[in-house]
Protein backbone atom coordinates (compact mmCIF):
# COMPACT_ATOMS: atom_id res chain seq x y z
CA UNK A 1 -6.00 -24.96 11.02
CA UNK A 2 -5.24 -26.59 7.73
CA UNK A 3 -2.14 -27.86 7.05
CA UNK A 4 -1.65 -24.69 4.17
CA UNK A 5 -1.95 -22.41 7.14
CA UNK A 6 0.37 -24.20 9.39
CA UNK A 7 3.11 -24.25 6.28
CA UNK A 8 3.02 -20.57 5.39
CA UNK A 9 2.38 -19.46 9.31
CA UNK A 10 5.43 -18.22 10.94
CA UNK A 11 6.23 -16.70 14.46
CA UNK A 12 8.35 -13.69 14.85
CA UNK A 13 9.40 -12.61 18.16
CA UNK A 14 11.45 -9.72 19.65
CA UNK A 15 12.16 -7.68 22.00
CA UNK A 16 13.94 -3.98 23.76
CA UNK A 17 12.85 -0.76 23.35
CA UNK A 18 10.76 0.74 20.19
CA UNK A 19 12.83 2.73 18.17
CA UNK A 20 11.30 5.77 16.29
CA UNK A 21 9.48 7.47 19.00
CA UNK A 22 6.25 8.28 17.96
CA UNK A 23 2.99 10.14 19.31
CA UNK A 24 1.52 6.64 20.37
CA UNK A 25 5.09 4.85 21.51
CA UNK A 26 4.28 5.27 25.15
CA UNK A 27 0.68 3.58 24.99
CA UNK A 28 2.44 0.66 23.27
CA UNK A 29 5.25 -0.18 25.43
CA UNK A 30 3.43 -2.57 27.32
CA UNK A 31 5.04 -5.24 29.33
CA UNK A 32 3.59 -8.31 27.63
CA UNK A 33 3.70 -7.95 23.56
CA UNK A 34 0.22 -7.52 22.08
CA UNK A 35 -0.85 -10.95 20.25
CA UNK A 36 -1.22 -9.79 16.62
CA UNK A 37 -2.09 -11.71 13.31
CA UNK A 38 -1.71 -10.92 9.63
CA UNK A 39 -3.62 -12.32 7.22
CA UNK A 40 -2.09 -12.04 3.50
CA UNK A 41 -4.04 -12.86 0.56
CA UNK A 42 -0.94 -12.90 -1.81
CA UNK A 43 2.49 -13.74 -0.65
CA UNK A 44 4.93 -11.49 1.48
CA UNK A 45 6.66 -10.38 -1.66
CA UNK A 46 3.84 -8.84 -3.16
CA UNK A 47 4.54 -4.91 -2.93
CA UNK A 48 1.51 -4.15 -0.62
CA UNK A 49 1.36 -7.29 1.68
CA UNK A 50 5.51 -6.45 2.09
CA UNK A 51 4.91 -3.05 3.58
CA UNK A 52 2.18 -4.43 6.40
CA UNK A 53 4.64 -7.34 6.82
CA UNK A 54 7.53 -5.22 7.17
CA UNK A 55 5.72 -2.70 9.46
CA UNK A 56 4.50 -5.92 11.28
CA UNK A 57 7.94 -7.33 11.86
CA UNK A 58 9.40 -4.08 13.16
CA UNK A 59 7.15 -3.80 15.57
CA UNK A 60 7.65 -7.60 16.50
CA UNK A 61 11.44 -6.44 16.56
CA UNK A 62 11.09 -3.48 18.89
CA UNK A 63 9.05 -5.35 21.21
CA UNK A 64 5.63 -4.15 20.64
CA UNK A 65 3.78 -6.88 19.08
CA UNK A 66 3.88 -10.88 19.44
CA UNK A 67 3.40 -11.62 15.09
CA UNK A 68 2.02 -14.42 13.38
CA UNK A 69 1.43 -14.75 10.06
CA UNK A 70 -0.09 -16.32 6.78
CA UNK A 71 0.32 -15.47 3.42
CA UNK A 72 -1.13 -16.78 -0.44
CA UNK A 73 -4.53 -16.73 2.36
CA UNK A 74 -7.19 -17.12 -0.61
CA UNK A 75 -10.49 -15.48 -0.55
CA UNK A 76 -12.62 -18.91 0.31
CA UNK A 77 -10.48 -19.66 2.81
CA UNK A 78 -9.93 -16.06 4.47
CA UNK A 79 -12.84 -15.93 6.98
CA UNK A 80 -11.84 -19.50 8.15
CA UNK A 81 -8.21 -17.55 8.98
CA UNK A 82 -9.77 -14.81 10.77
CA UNK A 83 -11.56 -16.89 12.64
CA UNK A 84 -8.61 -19.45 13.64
CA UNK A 85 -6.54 -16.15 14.86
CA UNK A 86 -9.58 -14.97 17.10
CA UNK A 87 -9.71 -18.68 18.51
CA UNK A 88 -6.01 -18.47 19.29
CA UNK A 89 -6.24 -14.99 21.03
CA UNK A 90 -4.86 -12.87 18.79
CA UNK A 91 -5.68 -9.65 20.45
CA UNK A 92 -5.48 -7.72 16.93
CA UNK A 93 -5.74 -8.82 13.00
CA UNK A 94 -4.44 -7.13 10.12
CA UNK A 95 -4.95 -7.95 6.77
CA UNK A 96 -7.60 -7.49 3.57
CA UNK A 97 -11.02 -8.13 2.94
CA UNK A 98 -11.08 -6.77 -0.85
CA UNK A 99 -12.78 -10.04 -1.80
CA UNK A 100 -14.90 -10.81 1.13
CA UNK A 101 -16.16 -7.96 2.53
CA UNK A 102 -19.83 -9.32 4.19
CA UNK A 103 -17.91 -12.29 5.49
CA UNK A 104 -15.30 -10.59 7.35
CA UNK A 105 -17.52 -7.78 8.75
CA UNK A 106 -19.38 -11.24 10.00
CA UNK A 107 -16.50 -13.08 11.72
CA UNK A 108 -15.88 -9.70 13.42
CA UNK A 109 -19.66 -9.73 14.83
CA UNK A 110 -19.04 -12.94 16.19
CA UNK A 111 -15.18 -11.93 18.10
CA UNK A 112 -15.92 -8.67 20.05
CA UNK A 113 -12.91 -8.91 22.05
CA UNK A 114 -10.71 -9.25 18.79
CA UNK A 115 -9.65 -5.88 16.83
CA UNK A 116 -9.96 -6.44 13.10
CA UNK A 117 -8.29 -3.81 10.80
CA UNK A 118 -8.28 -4.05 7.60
CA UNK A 119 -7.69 -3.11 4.24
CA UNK A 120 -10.96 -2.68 2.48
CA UNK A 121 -13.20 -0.16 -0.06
CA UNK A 122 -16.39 -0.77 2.93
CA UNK A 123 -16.45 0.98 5.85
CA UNK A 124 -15.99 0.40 9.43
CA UNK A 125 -18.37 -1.76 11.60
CA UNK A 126 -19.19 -2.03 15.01
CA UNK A 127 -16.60 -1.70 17.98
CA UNK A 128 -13.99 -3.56 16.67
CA UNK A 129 -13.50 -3.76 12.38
CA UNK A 130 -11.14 -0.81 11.47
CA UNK A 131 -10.51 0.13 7.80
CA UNK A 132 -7.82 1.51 6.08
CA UNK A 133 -6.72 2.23 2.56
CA UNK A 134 -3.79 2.45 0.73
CA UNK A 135 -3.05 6.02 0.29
CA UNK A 136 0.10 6.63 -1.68
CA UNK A 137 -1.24 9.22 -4.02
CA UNK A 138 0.60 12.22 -3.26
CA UNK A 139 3.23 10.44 -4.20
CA UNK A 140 1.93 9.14 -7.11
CA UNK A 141 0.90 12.48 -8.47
CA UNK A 142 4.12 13.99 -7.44
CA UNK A 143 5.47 11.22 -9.81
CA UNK A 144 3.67 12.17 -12.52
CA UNK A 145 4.86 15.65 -12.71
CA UNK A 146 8.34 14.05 -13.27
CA UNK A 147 6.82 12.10 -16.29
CA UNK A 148 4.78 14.46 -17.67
CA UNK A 149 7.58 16.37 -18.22
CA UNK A 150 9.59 13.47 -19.52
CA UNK A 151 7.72 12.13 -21.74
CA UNK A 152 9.23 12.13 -25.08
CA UNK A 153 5.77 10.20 -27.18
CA UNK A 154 3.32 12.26 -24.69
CA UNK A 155 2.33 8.76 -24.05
CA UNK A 156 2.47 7.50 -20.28
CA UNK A 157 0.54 4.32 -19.22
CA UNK A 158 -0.39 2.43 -15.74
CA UNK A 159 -1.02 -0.70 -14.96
CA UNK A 160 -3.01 -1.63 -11.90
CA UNK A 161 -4.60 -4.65 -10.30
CA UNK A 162 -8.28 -4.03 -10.81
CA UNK A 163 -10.18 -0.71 -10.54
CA UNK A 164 -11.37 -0.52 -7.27
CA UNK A 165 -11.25 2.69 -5.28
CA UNK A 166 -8.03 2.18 -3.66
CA UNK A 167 -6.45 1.69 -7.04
CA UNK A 168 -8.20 3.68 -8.98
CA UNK A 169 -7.41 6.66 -6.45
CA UNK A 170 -3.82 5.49 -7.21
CA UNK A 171 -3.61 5.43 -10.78
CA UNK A 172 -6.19 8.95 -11.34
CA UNK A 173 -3.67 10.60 -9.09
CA UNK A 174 -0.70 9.72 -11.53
CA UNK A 175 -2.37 10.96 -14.49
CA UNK A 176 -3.29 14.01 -13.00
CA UNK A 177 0.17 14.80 -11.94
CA UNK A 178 0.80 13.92 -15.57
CA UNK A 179 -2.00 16.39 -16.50
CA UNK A 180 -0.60 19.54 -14.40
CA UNK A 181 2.61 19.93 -16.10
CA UNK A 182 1.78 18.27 -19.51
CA UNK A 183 -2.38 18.76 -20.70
CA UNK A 184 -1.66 17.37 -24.19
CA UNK A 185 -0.31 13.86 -22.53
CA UNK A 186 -2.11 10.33 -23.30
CA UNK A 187 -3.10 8.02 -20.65
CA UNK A 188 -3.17 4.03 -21.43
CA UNK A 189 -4.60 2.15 -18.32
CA UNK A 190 -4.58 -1.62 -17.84
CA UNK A 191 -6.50 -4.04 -15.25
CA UNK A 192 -4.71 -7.52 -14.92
CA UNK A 193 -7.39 -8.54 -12.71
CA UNK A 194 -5.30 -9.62 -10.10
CA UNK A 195 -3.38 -8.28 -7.29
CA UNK A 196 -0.23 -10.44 -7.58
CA UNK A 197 0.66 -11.56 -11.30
CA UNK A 198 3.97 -10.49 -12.62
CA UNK A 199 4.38 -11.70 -15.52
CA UNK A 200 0.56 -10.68 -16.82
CA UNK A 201 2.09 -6.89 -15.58
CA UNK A 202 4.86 -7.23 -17.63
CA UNK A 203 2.64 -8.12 -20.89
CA UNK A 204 0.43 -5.19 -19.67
CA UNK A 205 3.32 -3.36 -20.05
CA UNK A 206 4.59 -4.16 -22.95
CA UNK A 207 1.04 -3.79 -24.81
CA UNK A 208 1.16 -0.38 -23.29
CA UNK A 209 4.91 0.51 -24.96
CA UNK A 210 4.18 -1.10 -28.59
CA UNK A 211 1.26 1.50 -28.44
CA UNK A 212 3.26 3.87 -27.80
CA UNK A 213 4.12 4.86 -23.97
CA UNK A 214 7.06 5.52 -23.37
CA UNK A 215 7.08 5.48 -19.26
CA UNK A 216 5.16 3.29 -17.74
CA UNK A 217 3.44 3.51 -13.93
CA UNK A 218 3.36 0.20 -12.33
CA UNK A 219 1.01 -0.34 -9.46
CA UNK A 220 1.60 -4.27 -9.95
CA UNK A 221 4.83 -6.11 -9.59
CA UNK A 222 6.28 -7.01 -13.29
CA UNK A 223 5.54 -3.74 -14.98
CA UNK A 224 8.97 -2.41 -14.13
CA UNK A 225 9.88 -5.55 -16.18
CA UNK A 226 8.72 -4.44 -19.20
CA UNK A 227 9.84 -0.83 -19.07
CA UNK A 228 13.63 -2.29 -18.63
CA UNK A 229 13.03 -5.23 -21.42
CA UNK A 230 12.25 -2.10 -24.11
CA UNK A 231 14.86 0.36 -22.65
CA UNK A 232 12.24 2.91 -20.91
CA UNK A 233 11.88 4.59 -17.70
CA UNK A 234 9.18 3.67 -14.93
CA UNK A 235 7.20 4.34 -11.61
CA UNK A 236 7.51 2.32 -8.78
CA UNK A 237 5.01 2.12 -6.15
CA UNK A 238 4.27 1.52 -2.15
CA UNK A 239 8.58 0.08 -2.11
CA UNK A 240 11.24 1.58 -3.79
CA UNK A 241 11.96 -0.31 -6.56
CA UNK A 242 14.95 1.58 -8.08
CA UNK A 243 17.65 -0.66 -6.28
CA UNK A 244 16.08 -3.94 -7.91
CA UNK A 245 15.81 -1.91 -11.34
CA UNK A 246 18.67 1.22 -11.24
CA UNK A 247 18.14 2.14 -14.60
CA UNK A 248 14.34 1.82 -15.25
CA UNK A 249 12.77 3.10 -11.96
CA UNK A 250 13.28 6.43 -11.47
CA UNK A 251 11.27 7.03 -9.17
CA UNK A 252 8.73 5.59 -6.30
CA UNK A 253 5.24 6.19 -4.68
CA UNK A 254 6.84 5.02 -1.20
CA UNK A 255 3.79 3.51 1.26
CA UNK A 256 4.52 3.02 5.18
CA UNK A 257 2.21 0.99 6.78
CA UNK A 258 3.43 1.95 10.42
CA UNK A 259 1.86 4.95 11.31
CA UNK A 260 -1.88 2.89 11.07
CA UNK A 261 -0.30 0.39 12.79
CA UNK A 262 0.38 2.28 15.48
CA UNK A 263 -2.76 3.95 15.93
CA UNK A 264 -4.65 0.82 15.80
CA UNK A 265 -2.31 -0.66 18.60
CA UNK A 266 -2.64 2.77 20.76
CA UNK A 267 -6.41 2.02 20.93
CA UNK A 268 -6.08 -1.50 21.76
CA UNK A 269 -3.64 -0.63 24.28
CA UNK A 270 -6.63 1.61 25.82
CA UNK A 271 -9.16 -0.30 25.15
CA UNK A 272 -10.88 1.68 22.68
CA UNK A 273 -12.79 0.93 20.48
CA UNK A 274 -10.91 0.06 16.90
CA UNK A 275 -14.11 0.25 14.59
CA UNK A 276 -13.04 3.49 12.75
CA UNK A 277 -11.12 4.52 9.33
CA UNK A 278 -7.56 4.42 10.02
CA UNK A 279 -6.50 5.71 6.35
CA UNK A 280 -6.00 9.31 6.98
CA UNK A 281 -2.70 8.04 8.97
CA UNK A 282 -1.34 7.00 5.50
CA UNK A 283 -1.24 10.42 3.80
CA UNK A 284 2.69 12.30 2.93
CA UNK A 285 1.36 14.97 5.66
CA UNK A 286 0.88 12.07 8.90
CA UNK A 287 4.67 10.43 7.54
CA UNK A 288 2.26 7.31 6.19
CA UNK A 289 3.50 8.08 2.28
CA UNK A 290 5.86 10.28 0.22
CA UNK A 291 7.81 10.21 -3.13
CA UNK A 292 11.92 9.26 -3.54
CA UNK A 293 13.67 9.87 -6.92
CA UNK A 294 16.53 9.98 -8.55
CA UNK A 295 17.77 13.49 -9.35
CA UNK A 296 18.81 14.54 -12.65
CA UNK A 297 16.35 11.83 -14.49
CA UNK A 298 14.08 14.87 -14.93
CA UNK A 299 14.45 17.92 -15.94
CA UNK A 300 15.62 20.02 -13.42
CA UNK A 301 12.50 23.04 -13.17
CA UNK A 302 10.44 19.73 -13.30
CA UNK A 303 11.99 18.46 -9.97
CA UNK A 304 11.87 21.85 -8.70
CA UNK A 305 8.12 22.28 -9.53
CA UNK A 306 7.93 19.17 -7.89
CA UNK A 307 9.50 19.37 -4.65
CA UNK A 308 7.53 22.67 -4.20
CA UNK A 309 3.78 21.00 -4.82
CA UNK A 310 5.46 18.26 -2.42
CA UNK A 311 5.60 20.91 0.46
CA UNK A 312 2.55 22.21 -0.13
CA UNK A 313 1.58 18.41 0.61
CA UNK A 314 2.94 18.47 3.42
CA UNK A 315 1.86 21.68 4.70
CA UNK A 316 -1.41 21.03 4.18
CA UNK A 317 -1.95 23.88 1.51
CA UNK A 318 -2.33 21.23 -1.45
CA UNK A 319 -4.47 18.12 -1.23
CA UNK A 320 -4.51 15.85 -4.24
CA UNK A 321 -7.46 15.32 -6.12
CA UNK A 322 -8.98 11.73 -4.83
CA UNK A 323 -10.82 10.03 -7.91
CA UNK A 324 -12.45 7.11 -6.89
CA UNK A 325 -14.05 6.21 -10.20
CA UNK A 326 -12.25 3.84 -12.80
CA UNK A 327 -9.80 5.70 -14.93
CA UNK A 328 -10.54 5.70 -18.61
């Protein structure tokens, strides 16, 4: 392994009993910790590589999983990673393949015995390459019936990353929330073309205000930035943001990484097979997402019509609409 891998790689070990009892909790108390590996294309901090990390480390901390890690992992490199993991007997690999999709479907061909699950817009292959997707959008459009109704220009804008399915699911999800409680509302979208570039979010952002948006959904890190530089509310999303911004964020399209964890571990605890869609665990209705807020931001029949469609969510009487295709 290159010297860039050894730098950024770091072991995290722990042990005692799993807290937060889940379905799968008794498959993964195992005696010896399962040997697992994440792969980060963009450092720790970003928002999404922070909530696998941090779902990665409690596990490590409850005994569950051996972790080793890289991060800033860039997309010519990646495959070489995988591959140096598998070598080293990492029993399971999380991480992303946005970039190199063939490849890593590849390096999984060649390591049967490893489980590979990752976040990707392909599908699952073979035994042993999982998928999963980032699915945060109930909260998201939840979110967006706070700003629709709070919108004082009925102009809201996003900026995301760069439209693939994932984020575009994301961002379409917003703007229908937006859309429910507000039809007259205007939309401005933004692509930085990146996944981790503050300070291009925060000139996103601020493009988005000076034409007129006056809250601001940010799907990147830095976006927040420029909604407290010009004195306007935003939208967090996959962390809550609100303690690092208290009087910007108002509210958050909260991501938890550990239910997929955990059903990727149960089957390599019993030795099945780990080449399926693990997404579904993500949803506000499996625990994998929901929406946090501050009250009294929003109007108060707009948090009320809110935490009504939320149940509804959860109850499984209201799915979101999923829009795959770029927003406009």
């Amino acid at each position: 392994m290159t010297k860039k891998f050894m730098m950024s790689r770091r072991a995290i070990l722990a042990s005692g009993m799993a807290l937060g009892a889940s379905a799968f909790a008794p498959s993964l108390r195992a005696a010896t910790p399962v040997k697992v590996a994440g792969i980060h294309g963009s450092p720790v901090e970003n928002a999404w590589n922070s909530v696998l990390h941090k779902a990665l480390q409690d596990a490590a901390k409850d005994g569950t999983i051996e972790y080793v890690f890289s991060e800033g992992v860039s997309g010519t490199d990646y495959p070489r990673a995988m591959r140096e993991y598998a070598e080293q007997g990492a029993k399971l690999i999380i991480g992303e393949t946005f970039p190199v999709e063939k490849q890593a479907r590849e390096v999984a061909a060649d390591y049967p015995d490893t489980a590979f699950v990752m976040g990707s817009s392909g599908k699952e292959a073979g035994d042993n390459f999982g998928v999963f997707g980032t699915w945060n959008f109930d909260g998201a459009y939840l979110a967006g019936m706070l700003a629709g109704k709070m919108t004082k220009s009925n102009v809201v804008g996003s900026v995301g990353a760069m439209p693939i399915p994932e984020v575009n699911m994301l961002i379409n999800a917003f703007a229908a929330g937006v859309k429910a409680v507000n039809p007259d509302a205007k939309h401005l979208v933004t692509f930085i073309g990146t996944f981790f570039d503050p300070p291009k979010a925060r000139e996103a952002g601020l493009a988005q205000i000076d034409a007129g948006a006056d809250i601001l959904f940010g799907e990147r890190i830095g976006t927040a930035d420029a909604a407290k530089e010009r004195g306007i509310r935003s939208v967090g999303s996959l962390v809550d943001y609100t303690p690092r911004y208290p009087d910007t964020v108002f509210a958050n399209a909260l991501w938890n990484f550990r239910p997929i964890l955990n059903a990727a571990l149960a089957d390599v605890a019993s030795g099945k097979p780990t080449g399926r869609d693990y997404t579904a665990y993500g949803l506000m209705k499996e625990g994998g997402s929901d929406i946090v807020f501050v009250k009294g931001i929003a109007p108060a029949d707009a948090e009320a019509a809110m935490e009504a469609k939320r149940a509804e969510i959860k109850a499984g009487t209201f799915d979101v609409p999923r829009v795959a295709d770029e927003p406009k």
